[in-house]
PDB file of N, CA and C in Angstrom:
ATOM      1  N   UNK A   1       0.855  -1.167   0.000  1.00  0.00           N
ATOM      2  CA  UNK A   1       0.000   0.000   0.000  1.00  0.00           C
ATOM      3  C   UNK A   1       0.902   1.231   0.000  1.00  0.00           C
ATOM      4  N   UNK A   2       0.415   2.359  -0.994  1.00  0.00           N
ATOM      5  CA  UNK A   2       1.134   3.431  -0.740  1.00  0.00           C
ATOM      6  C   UNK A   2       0.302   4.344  -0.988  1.00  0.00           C
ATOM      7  N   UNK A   3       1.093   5.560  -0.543  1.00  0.00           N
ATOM      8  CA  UNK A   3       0.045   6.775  -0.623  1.00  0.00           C
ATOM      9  C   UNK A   3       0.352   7.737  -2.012  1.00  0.00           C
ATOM     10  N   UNK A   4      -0.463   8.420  -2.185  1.00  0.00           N
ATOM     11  CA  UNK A   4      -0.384   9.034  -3.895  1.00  0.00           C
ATOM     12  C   UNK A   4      -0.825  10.468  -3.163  1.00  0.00           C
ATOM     13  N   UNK A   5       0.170  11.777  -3.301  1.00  0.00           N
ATOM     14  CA  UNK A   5      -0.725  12.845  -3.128  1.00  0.00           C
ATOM     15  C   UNK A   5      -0.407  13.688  -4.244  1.00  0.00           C
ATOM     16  N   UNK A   6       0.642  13.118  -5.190  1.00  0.00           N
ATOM     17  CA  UNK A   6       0.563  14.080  -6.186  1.00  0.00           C
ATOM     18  C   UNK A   6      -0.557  15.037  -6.989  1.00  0.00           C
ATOM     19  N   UNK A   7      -1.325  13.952  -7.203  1.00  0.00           N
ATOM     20  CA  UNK A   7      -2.443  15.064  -8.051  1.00  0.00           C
ATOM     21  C   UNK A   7      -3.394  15.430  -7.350  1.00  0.00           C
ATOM     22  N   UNK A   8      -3.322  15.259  -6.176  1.00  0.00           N
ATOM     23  CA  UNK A   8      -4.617  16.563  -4.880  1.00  0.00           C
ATOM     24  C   UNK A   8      -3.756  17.681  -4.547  1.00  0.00           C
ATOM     25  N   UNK A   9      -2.273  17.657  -4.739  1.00  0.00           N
ATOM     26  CA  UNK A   9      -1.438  18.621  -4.681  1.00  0.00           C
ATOM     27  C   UNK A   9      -1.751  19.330  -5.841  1.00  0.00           C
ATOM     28  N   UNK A  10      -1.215  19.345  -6.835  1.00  0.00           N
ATOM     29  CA  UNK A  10      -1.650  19.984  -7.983  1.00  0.00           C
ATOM     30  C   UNK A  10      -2.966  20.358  -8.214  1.00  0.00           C
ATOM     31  N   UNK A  11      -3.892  19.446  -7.758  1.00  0.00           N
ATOM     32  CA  UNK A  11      -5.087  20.132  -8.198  1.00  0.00           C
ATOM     33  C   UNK A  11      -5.337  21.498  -7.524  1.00  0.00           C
ATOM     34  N   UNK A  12      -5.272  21.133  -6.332  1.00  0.00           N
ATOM     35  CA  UNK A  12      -5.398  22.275  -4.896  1.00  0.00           C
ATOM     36  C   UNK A  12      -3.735  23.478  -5.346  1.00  0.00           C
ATOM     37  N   UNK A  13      -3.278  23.096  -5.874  1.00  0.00           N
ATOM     38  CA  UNK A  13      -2.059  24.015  -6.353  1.00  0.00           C
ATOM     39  C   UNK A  13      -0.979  24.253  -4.694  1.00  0.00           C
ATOM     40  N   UNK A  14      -0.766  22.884  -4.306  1.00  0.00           N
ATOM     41  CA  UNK A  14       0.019  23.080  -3.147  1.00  0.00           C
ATOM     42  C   UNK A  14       0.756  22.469  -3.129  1.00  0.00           C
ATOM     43  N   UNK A  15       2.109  23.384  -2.572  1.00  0.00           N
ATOM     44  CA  UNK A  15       3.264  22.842  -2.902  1.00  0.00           C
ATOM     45  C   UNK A  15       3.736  21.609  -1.780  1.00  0.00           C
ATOM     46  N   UNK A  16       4.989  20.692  -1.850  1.00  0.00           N
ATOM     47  CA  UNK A  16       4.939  20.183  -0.533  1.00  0.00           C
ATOM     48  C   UNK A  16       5.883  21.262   0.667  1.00  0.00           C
ATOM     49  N   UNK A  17       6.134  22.129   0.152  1.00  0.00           N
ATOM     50  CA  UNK A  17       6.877  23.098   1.155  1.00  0.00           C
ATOM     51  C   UNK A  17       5.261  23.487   2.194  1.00  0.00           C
ATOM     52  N   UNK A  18       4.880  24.536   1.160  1.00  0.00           N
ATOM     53  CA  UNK A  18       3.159  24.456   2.187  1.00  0.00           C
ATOM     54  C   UNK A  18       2.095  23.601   2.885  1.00  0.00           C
ATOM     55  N   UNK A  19       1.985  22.714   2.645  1.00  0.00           N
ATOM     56  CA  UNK A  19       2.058  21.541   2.739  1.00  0.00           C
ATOM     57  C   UNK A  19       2.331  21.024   4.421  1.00  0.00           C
ATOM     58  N   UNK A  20       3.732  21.163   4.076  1.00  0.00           N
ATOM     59  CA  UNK A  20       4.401  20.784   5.593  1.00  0.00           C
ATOM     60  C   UNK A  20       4.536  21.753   6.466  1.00  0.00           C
ATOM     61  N   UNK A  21       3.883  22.806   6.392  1.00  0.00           N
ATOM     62  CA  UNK A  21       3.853  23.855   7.266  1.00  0.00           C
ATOM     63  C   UNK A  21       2.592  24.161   7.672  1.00  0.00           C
ATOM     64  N   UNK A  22       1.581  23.756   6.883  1.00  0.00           N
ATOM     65  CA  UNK A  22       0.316  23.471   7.733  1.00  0.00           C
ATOM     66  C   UNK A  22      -0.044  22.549   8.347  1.00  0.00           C
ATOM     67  N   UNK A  23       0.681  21.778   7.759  1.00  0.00           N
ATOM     68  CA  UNK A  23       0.816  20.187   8.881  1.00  0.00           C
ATOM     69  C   UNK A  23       1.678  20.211  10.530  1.00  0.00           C
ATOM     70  N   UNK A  24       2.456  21.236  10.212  1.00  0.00           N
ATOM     71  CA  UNK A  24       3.529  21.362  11.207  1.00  0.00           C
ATOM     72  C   UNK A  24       4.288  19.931  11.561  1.00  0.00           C
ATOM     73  N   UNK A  25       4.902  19.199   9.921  1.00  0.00           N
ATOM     74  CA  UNK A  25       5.614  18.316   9.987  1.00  0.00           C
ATOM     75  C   UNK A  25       6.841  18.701   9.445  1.00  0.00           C
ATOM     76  N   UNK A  26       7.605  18.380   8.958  1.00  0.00           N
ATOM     77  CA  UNK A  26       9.755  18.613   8.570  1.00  0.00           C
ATOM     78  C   UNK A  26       8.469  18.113   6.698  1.00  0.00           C
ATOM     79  N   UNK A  27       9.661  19.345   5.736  1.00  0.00           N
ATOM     80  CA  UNK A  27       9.480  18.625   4.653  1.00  0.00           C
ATOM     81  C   UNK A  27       9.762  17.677   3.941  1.00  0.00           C
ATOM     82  N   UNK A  28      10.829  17.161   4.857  1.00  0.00           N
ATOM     83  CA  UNK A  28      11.347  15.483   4.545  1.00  0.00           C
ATOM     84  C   UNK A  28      10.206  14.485   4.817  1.00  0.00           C
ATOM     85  N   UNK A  29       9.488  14.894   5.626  1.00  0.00           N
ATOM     86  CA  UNK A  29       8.066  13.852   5.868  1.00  0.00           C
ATOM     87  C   UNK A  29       7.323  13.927   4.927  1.00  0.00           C
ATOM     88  N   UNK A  30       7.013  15.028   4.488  1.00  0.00           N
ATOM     89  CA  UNK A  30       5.552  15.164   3.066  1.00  0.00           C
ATOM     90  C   UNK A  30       6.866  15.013   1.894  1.00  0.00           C
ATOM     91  N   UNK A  31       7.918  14.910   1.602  1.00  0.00           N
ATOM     92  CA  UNK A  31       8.348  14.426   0.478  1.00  0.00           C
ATOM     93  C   UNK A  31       8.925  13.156   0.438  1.00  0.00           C
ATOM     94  N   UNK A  32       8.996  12.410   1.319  1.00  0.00           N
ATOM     95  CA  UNK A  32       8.765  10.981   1.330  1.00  0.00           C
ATOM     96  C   UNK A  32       6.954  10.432   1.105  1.00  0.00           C
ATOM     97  N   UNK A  33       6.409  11.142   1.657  1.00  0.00           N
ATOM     98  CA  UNK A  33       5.086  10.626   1.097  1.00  0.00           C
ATOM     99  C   UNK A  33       5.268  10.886   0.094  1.00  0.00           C
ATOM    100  N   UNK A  34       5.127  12.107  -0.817  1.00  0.00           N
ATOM    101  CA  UNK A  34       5.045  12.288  -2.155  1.00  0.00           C
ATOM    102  C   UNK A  34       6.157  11.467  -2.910  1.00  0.00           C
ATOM    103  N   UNK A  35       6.875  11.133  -2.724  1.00  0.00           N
ATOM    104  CA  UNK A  35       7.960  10.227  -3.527  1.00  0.00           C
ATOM    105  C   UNK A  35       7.722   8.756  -3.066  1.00  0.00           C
ATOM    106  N   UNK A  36       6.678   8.425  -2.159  1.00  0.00           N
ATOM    107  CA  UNK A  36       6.037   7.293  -2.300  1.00  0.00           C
ATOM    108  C   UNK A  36       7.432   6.178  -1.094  1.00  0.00           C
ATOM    109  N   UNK A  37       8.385   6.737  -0.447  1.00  0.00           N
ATOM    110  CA  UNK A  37       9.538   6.226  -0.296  1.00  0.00           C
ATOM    111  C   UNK A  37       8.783   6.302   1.396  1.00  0.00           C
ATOM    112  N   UNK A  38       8.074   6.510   1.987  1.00  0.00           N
ATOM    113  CA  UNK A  38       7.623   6.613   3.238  1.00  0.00           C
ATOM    114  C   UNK A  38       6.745   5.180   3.367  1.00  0.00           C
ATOM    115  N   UNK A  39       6.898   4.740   4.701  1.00  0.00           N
ATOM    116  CA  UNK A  39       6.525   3.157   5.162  1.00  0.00           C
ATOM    117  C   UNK A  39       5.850   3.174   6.002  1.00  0.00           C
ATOM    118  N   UNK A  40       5.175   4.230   6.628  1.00  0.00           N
ATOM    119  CA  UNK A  40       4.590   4.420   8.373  1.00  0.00           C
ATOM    120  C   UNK A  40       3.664   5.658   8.240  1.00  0.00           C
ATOM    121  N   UNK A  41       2.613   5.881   8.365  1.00  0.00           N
ATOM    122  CA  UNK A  41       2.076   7.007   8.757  1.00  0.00           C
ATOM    123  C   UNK A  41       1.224   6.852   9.554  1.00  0.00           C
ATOM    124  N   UNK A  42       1.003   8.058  10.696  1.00  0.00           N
ATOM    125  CA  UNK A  42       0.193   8.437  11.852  1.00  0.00           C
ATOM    126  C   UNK A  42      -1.424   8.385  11.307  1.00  0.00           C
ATOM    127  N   UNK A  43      -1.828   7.615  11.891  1.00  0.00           N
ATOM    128  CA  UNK A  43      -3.430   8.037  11.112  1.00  0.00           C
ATOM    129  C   UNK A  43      -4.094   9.607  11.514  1.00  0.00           C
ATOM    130  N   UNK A  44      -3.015  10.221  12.784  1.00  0.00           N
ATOM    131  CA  UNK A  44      -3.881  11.820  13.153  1.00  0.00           C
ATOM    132  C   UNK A  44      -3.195  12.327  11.608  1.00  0.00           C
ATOM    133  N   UNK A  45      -2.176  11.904  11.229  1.00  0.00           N
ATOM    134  CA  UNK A  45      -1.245  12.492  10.129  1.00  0.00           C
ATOM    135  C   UNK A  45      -2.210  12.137   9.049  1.00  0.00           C
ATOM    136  N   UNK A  46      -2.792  11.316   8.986  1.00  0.00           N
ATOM    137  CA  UNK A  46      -3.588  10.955   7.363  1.00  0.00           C
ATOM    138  C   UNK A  46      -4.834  11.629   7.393  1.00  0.00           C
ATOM    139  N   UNK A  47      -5.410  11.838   8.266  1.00  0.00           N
ATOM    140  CA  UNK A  47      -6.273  12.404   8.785  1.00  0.00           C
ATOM    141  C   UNK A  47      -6.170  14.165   8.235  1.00  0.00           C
ATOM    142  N   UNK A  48      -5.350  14.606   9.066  1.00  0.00           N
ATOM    143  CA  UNK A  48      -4.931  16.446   8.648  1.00  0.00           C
ATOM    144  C   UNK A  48      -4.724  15.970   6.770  1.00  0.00           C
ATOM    145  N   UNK A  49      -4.153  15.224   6.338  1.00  0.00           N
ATOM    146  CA  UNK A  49      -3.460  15.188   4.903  1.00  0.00           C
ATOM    147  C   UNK A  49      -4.947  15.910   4.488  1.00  0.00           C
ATOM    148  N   UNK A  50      -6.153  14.421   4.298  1.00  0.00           N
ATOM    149  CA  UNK A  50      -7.373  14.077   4.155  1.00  0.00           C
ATOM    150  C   UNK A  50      -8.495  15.681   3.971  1.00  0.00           C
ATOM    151  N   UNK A  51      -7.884  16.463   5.142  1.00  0.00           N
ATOM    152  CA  UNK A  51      -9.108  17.488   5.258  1.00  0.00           C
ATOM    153  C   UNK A  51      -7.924  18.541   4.886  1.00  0.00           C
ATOM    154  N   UNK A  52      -6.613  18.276   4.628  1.00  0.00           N
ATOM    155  CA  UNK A  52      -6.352  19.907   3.656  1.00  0.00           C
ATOM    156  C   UNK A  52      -6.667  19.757   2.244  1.00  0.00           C
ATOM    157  N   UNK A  53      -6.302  18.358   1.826  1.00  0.00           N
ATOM    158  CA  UNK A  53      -6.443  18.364   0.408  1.00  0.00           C
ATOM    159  C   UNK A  53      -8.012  17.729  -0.141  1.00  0.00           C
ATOM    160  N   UNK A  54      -8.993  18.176   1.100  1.00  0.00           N
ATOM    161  CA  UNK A  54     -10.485  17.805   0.883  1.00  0.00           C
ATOM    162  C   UNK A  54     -10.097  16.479   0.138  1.00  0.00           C
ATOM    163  N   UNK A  55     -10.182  15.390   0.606  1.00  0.00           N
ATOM    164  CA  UNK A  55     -10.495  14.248   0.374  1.00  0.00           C
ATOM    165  C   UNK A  55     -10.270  12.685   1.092  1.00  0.00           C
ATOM    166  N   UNK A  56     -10.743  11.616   0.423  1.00  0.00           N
ATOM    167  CA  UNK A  56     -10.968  10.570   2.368  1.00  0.00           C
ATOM    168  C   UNK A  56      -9.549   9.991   1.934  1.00  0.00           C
ATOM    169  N   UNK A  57      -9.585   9.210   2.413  1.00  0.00           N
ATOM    170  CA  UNK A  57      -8.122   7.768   2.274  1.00  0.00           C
ATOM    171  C   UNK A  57      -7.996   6.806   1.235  1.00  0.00           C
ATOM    172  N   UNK A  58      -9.826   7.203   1.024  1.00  0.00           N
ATOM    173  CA  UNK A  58      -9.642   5.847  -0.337  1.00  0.00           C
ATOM    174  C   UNK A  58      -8.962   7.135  -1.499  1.00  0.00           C
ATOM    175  N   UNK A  59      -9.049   7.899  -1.519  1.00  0.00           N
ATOM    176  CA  UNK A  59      -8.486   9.016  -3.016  1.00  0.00           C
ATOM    177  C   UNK A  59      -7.057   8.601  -2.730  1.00  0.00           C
ATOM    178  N   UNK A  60      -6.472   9.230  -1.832  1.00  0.00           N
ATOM    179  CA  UNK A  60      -4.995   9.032  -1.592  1.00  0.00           C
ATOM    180  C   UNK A  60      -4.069   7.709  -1.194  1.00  0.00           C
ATOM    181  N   UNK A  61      -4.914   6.940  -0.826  1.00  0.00           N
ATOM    182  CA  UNK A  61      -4.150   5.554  -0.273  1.00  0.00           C
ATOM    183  C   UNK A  61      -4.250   4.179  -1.646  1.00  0.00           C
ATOM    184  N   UNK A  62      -3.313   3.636  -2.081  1.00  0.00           N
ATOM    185  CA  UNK A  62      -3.324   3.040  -3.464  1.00  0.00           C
ATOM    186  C   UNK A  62      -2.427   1.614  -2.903  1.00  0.00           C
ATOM    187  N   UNK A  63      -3.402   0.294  -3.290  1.00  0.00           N
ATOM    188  CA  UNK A  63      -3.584  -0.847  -2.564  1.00  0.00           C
ATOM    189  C   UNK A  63      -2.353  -1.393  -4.078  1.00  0.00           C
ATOM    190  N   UNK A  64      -1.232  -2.052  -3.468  1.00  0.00           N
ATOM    191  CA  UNK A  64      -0.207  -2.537  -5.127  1.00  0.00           C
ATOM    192  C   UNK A  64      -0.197  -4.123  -3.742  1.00  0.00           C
ATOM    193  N   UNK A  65      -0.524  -4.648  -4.762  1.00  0.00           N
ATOM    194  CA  UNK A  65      -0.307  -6.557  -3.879  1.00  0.00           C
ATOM    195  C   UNK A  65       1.346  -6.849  -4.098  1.00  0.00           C
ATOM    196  N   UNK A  66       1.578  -7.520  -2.927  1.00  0.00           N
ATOM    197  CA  UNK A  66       2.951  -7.365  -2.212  1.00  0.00           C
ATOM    198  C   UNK A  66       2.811  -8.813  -1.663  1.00  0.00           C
ATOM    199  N   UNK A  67       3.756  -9.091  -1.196  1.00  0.00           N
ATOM    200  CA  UNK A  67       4.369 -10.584  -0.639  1.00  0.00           C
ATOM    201  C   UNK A  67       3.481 -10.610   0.545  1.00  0.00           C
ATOM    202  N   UNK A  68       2.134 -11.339   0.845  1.00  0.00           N
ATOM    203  CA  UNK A  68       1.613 -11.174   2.312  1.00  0.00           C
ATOM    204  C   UNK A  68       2.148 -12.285   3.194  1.00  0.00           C
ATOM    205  N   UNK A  69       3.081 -12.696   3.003  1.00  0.00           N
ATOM    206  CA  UNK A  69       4.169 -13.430   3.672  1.00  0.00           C
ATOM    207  C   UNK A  69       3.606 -13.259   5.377  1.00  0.00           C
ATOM    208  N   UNK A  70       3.605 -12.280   5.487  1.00  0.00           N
ATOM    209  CA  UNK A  70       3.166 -11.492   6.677  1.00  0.00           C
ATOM    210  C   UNK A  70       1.925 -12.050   7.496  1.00  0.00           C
ATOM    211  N   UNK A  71       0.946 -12.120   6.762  1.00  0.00           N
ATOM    212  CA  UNK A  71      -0.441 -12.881   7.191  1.00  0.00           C
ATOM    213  C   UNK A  71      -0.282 -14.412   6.923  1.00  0.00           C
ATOM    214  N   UNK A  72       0.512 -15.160   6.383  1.00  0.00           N
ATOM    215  CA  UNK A  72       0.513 -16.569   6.172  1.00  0.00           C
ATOM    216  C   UNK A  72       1.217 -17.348   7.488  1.00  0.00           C
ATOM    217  N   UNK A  73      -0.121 -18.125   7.830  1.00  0.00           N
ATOM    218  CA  UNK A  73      -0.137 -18.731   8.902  1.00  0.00           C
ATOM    219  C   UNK A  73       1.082 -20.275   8.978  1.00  0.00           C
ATOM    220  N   UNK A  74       1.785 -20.437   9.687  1.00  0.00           N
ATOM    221  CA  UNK A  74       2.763 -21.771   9.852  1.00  0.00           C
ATOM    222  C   UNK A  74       2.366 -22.665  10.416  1.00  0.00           C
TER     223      UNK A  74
END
């Protein structure tokens, strides 16, 4: 699973510098999301994303099938 905020950025015309300053996060955090290279997020964090760039989790959160190694029972 990863997150996609490129094009609610653009649409909304926001940069990730602004971005991370209404979030009051480091812009190394919103440009690892945006470069898709981020592994962990706060759900209060997905949450603020959600209501700056008006939209829920299903717009921004993008399901890619991966090794569920993880859930397979021994």
């Amino acid at each position: 699973m990863k997150i996609c905020i490129q094009d609610k950025l653009n649409e909304k015309k926001i940069t990730r510098y602004e971005l991370s300053k209404r979030l009051c996060v480091t812009y190394k955090t919103i440009d690892n999301i945006y470069k898709g290279t981020s592994t962990v997020i706060n759900l209060n964090l997905l949450e603020a994303l959600c209501t700056i760039l008006e939209c829920t989790p299903n717009d921004i959160l993008i399901f890619e099938s991966s090794d569920n190694s993880y859930f397979t029972q021994k």
